[in-house]
Protein backbone atom coordinates (compact mmCIF):
# COMPACT_ATOMS: atom_id res chain seq x y z
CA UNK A 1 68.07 45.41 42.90
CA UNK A 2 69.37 44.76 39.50
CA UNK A 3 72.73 45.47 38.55
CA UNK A 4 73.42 46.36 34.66
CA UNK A 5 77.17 45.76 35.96
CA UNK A 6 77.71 42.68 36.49
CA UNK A 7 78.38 39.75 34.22
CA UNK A 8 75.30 37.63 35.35
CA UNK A 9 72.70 40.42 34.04
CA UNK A 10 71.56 39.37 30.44
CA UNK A 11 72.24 41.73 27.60
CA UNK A 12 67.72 40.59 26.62
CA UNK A 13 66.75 42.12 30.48
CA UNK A 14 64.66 45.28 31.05
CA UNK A 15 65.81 48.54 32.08
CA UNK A 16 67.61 48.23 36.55
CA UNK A 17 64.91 48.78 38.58
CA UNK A 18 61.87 47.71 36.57
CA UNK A 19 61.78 44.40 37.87
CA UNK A 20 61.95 45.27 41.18
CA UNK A 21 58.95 48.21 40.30
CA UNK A 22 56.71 45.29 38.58
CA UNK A 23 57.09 42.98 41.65
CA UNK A 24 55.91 45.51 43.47
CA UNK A 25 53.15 46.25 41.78
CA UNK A 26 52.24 42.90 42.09
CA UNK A 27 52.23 42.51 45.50
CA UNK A 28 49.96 45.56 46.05
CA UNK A 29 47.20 43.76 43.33
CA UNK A 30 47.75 39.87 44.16
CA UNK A 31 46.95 38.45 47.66
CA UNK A 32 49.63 35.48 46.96
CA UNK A 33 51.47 34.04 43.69
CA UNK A 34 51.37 30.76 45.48
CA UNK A 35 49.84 27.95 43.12
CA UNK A 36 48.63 30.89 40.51
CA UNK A 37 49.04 30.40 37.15
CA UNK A 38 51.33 32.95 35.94
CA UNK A 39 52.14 33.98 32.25
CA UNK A 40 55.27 36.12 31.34
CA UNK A 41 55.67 37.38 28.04
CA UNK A 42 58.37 38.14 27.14
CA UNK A 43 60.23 36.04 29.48
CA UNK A 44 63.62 37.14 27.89
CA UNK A 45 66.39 35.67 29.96
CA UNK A 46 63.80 34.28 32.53
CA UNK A 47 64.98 36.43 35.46
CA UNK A 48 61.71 37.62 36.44
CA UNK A 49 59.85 34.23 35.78
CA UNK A 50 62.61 32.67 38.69
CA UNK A 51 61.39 35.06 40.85
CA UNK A 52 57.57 34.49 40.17
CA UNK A 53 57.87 30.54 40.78
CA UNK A 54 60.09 31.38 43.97
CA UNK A 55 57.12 33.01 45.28
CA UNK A 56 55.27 29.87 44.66
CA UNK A 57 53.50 29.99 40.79
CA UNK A 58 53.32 27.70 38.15
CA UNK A 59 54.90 30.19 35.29
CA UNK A 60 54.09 29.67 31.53
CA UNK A 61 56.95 31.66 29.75
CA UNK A 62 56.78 32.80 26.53
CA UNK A 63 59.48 34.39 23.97
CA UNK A 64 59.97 34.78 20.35
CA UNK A 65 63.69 34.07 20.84
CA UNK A 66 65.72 31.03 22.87
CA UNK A 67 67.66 33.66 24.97
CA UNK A 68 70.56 31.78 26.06
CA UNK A 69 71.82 31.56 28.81
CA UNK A 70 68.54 30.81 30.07
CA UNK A 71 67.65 31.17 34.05
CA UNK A 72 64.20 30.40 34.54
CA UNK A 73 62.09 27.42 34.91
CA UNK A 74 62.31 25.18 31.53
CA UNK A 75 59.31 23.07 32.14
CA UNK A 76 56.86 25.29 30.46
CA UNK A 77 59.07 27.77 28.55
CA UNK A 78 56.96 28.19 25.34
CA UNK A 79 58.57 29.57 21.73
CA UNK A 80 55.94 32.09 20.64
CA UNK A 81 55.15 35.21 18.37
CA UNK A 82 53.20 37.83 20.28
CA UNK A 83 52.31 38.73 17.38
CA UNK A 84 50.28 36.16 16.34
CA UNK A 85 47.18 34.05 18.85
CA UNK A 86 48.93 32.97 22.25
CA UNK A 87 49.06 29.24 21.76
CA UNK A 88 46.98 29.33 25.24
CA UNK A 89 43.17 28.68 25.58
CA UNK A 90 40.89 31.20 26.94
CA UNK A 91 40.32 31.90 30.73
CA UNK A 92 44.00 30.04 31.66
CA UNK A 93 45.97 32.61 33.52
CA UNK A 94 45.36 34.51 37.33
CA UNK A 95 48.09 36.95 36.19
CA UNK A 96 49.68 38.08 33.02
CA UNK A 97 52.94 39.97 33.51
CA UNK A 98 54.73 41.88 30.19
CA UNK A 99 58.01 43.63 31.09
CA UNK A 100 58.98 45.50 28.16
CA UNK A 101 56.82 43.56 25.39
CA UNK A 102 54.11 45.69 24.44
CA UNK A 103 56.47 47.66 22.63
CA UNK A 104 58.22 45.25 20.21
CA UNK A 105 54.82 43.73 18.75
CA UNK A 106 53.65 44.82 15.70
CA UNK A 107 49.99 45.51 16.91
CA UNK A 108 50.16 46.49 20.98
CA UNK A 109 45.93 46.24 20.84
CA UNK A 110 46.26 42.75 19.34
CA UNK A 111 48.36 41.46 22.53
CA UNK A 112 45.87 43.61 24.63
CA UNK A 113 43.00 41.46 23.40
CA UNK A 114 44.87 38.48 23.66
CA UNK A 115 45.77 38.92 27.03
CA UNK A 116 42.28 39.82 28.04
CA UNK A 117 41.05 36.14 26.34
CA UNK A 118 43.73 34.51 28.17
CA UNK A 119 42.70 36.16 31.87
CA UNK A 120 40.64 33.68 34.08
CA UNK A 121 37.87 35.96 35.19
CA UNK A 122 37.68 39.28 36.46
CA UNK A 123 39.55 39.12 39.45
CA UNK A 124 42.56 38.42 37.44
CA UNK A 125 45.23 40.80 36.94
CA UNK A 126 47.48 41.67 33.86
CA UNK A 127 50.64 43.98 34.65
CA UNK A 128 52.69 45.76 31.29
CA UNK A 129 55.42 47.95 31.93
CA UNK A 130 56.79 50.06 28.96
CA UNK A 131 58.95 53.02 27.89
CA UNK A 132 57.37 56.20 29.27
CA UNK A 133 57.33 58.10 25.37
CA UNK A 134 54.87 60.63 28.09
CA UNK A 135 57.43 61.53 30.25
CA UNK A 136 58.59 65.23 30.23
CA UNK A 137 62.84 63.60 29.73
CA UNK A 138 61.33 61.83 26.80
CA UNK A 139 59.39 64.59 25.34
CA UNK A 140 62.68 66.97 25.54
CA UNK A 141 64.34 64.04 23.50
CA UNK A 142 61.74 63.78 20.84
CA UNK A 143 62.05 67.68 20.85
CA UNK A 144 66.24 67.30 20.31
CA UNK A 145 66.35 63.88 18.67
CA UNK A 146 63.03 63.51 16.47
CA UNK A 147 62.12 60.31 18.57
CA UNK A 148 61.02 59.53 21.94
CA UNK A 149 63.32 58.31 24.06
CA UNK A 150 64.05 54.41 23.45
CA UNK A 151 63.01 54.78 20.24
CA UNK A 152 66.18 56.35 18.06
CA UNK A 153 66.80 54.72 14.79
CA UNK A 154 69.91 52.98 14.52
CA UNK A 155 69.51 52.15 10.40
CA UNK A 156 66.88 52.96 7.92
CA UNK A 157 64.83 49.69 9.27
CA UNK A 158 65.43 49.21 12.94
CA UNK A 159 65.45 50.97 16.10
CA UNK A 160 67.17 51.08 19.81
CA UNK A 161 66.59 47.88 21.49
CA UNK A 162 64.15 46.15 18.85
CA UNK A 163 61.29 48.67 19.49
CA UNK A 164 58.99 49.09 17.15
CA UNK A 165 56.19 51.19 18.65
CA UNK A 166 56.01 53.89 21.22
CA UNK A 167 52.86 52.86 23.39
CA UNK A 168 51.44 56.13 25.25
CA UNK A 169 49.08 56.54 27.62
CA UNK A 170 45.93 57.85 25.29
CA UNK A 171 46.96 54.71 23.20
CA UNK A 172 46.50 52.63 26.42
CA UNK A 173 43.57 53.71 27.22
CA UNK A 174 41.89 53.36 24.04
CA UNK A 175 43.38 50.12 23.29
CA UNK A 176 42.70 48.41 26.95
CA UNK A 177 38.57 49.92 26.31
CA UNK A 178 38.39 47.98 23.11
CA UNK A 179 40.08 44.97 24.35
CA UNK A 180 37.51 44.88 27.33
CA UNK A 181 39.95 45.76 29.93
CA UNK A 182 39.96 48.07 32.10
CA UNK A 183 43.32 49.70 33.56
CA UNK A 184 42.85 50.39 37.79
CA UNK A 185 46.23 51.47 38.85
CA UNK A 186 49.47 53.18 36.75
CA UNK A 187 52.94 53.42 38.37
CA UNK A 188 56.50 54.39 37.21
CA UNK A 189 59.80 53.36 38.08
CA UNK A 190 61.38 56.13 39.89
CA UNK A 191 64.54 57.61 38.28
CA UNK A 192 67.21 58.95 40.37
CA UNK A 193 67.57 61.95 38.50
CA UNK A 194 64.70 63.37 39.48
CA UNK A 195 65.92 65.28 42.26
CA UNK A 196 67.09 68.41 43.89
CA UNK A 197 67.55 71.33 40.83
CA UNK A 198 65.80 68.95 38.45
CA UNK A 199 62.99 68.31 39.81
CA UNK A 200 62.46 71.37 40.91
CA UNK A 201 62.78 73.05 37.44
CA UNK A 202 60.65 70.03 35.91
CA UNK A 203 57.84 70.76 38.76
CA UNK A 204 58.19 74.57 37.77
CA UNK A 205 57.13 73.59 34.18
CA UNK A 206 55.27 70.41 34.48
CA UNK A 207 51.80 72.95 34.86
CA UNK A 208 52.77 75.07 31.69
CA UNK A 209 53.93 71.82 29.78
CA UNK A 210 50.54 69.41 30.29
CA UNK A 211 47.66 72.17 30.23
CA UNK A 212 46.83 71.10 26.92
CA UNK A 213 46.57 67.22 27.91
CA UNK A 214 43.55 65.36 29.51
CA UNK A 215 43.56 65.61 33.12
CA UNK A 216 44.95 62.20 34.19
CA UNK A 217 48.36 63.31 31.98
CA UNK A 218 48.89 66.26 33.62
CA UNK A 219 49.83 64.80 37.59
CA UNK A 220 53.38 63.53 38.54
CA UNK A 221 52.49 60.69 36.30
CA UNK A 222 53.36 60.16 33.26
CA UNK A 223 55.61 63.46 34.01
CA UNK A 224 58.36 61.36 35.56
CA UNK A 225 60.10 58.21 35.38
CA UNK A 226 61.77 56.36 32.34
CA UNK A 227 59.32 53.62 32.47
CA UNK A 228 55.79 53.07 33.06
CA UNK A 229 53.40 50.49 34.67
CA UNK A 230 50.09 49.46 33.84
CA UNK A 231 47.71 46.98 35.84
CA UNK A 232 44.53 46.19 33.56
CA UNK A 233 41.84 43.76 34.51
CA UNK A 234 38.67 42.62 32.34
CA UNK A 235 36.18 45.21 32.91
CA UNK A 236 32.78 44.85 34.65
């Protein structure tokens, strides 16, 4: 597991646990890693894109910043805006894996269509993990703070962490549809907190609190964890 603690962890890395969560998550939607071409965007510190060549890929990381120091393989560490066209061509990747991205970009269903261009065929897989903004601890802090959690302003043009867009679940949805993708599993990573009292209360309410919502956003998730994961491949 990760640990925030220690010196080694990069300041650029995503929230403990959520690496951990999106391996995971890859193992239960890829047979093997070995001698797949992998893309990770952002790479950030290149923690997770060590662990994807371990396992045997050839890893194409991309960032909009030189996050130093830097741990992952250098041969095909690529400076790039997400943003702007993936300096990739079409039908080049087996997996795509974005660990906190989607929410920093400017246009989240720009990246989606990207993504699906740069997806070798159908049986590819892309995996996005984000801030769960639908979770029922970041719905009490938009209710206290004004903002989703992750998302408090720290000046008049910035906020926490260099997000710039909360990225729900009806925004997925939508977004992956028009970007010809279609999204076949959703996971979160589990928060310790959701225990005992607590999640007893939050099971108490979590009927009263999503009758309103479509179906799929009223089970146990998006209701829990502080981040969520999508898996998306093209559909048909």
């Amino acid at each position: 597991m990760e640990d925030q603690s220690t010196t080694s962890w990069p300041a650029h890395a995503a929230a403990v646990g959520t690496h951990d969560a999106v391996m995971k998550v890859i193992d239960l939607h890829t047979a093997s890693l070995k001698g797949k071409r992998v893309c990770d965007l952002p790479c950030g510190a290149g923690l997770f894109s060590k662990q994807l060549q371990d396992r045997g890929a050839e890893v194409y990381a991309f960032d909009i910043e030189n996050v130093q120091p830097y741990c992952g393989p250098k041969e095909k560490r690529v400076l790039a805006d997400a943003n702007d066209s993936l300096p990739v061509a079409s039908n080049t990747f087996d997996l795509i894996v974005s660990i906190e991205g989607i929410e920093h970009v400017e246009n989240g269903s720009h990246l989606l269509r990207e993504m699906s261009r740069c997806l070798r065929d159908n049986n590819s897989t892309i995996v996005i993990s984000t801030p769960n903004v639908d979770s029922f601890r970041s719905r009490i802090v938009t209710i206290w703070k004004g903002y989703p959690k992750y998302f408090n302003p720290v000046d008049m043009e910035n906020k926490t962490s260099g997000h710039l867009q909360p990225v729900d679940m009806v925004f997925m949805h939508g977004a992956a549809k028009r970007a010809g993708l279609e999204i076949v599993d959703i996971q979160t990573v589990p928060n310790n907190r959701d225990k005992g009292l607590m999640l007893w209360f939050q099971e108490l309410v979590r009927p009263w609190v999503t009758k309103s919502l479509p179906g799929k956003m009223q089970d146990k998730i998006p209701f829990y964890g502080d981040v969520i994961i999508y898996v998306l491949k093209k559909s048909g």
